[in-house]
C-alpha atoms as a PDB file:
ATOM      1  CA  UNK A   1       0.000   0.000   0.000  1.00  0.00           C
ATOM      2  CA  UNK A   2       1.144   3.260  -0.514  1.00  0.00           C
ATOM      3  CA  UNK A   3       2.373   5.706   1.913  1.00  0.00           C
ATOM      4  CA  UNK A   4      -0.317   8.639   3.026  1.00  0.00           C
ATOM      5  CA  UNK A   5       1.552  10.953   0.724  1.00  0.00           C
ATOM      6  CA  UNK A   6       2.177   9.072  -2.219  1.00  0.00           C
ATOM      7  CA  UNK A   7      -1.752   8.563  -2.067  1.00  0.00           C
ATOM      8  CA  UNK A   8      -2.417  11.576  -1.372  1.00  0.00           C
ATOM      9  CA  UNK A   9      -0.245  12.339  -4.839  1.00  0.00           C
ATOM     10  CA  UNK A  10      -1.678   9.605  -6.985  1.00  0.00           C
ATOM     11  CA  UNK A  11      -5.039  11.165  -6.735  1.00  0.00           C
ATOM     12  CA  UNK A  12      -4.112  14.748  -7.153  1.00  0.00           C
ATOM     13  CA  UNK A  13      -2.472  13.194 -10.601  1.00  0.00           C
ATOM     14  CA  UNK A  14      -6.325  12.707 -12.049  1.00  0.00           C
ATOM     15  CA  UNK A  15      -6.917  16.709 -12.125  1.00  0.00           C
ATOM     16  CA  UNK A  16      -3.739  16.934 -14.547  1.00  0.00           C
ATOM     17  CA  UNK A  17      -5.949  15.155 -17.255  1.00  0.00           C
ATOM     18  CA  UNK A  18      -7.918  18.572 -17.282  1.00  0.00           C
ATOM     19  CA  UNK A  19      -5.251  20.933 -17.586  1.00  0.00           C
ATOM     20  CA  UNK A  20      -4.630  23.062 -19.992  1.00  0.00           C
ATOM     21  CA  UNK A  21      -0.457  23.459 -20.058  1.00  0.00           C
ATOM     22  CA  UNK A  22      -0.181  26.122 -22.399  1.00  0.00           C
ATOM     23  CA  UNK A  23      -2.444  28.679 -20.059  1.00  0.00           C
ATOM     24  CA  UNK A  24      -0.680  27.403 -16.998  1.00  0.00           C
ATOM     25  CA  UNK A  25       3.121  27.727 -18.393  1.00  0.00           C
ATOM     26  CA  UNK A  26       1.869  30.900 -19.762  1.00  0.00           C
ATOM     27  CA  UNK A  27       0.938  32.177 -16.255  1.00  0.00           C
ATOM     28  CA  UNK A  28       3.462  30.563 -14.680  1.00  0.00           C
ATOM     29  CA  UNK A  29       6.095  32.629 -16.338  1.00  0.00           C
ATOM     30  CA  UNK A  30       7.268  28.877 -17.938  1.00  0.00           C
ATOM     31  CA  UNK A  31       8.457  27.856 -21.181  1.00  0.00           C
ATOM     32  CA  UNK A  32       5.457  26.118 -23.581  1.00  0.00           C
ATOM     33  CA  UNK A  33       4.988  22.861 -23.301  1.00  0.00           C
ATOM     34  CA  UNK A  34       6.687  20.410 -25.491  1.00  0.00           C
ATOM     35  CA  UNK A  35       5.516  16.972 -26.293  1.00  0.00           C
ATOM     36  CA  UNK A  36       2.861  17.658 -23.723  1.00  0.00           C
ATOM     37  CA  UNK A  37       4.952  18.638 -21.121  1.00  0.00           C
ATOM     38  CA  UNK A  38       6.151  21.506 -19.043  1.00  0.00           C
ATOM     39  CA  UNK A  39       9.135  21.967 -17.212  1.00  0.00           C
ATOM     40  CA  UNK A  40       9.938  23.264 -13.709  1.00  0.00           C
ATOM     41  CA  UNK A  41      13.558  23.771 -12.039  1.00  0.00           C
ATOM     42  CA  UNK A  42      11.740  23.411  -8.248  1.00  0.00           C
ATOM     43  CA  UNK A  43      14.645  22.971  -5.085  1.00  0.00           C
ATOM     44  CA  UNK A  44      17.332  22.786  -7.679  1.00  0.00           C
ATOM     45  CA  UNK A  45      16.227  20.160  -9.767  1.00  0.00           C
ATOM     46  CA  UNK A  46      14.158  19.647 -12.952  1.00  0.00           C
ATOM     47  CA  UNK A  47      10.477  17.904 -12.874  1.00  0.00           C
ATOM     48  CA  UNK A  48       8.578  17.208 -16.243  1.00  0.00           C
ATOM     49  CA  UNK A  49       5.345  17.800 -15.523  1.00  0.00           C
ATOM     50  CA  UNK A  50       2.611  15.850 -17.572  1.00  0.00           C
ATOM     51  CA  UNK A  51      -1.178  14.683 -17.860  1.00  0.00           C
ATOM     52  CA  UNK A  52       0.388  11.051 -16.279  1.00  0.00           C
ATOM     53  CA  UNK A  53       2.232  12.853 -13.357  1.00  0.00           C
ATOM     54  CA  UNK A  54       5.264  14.698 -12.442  1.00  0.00           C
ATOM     55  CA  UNK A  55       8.656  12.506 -13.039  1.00  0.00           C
ATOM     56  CA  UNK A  56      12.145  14.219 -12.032  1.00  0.00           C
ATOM     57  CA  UNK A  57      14.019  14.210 -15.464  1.00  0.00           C
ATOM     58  CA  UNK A  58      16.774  12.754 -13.950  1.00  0.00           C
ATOM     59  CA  UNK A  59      15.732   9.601 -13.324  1.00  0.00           C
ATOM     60  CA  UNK A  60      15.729   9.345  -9.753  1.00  0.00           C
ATOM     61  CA  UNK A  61      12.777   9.030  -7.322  1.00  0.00           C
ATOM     62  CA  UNK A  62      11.490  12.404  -6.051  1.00  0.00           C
ATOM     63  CA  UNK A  63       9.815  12.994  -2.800  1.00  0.00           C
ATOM     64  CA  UNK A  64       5.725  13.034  -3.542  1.00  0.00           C
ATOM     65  CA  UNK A  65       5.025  15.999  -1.375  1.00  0.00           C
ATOM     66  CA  UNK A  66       7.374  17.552  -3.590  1.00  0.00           C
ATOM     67  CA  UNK A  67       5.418  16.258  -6.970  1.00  0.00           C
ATOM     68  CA  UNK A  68       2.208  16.859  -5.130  1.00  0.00           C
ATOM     69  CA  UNK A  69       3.123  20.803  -4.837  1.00  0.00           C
ATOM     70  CA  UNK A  70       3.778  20.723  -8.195  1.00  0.00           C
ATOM     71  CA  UNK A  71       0.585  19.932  -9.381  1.00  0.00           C
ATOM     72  CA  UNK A  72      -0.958  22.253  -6.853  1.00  0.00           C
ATOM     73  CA  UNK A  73       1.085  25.142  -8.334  1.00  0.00           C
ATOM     74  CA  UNK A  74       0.347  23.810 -12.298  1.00  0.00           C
ATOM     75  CA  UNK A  75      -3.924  23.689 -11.755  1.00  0.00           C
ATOM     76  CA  UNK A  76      -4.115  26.641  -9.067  1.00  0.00           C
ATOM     77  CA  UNK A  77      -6.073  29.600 -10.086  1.00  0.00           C
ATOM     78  CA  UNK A  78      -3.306  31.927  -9.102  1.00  0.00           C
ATOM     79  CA  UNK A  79      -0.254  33.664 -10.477  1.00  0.00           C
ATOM     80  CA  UNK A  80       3.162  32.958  -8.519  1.00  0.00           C
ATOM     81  CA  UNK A  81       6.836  32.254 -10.561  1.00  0.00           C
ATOM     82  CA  UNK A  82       8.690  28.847  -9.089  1.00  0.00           C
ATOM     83  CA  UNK A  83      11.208  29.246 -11.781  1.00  0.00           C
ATOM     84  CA  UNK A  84      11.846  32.109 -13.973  1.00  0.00           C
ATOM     85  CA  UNK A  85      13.049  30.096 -17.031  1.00  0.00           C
ATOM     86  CA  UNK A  86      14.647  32.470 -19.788  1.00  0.00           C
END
């Protein structure tokens, strides 16, 4: 069974199926999507964030509070800049 958190992650991965990633890396101050996905540079590393989750592009396992923000930050409402990408 999953931990509380990774639950807690695996069903906050369902709203991503609604999102619209060009509005959101538009007012999220991030580059377009590509392939369907956007990236974010979040506590010094880089997350590819997708309809099917969140996945740290460097292969390695990633907290799910931290992938769980993510998604917060990618379907909220609100305007806020976690990475300034140029």
């Amino acid at each position: 069974m999953a931990s509380g958190y990774e639950y807690n992650y695996k069903v906050l991965v369902s709203k991503l199926a609604d999102c619209d990633f060009e509005e959101a890396a538009a007012r999220l101050g991030l580059k377009p999507p590509e392939n369907g996905s956007i990236t974010v540079r979040f506590l010094g590393r880089d997350y590819a964030i997708r309809s099917d989750g969140v996945f740290a592009e460097d292969g390695r396992p990633s907290d799910p509070n931290v992938r769980s923000i993510l998604i917060h930050y990618v379907i909220s409402q609100g305007i806020c800049h976690i990475s300034r990408q140029r």
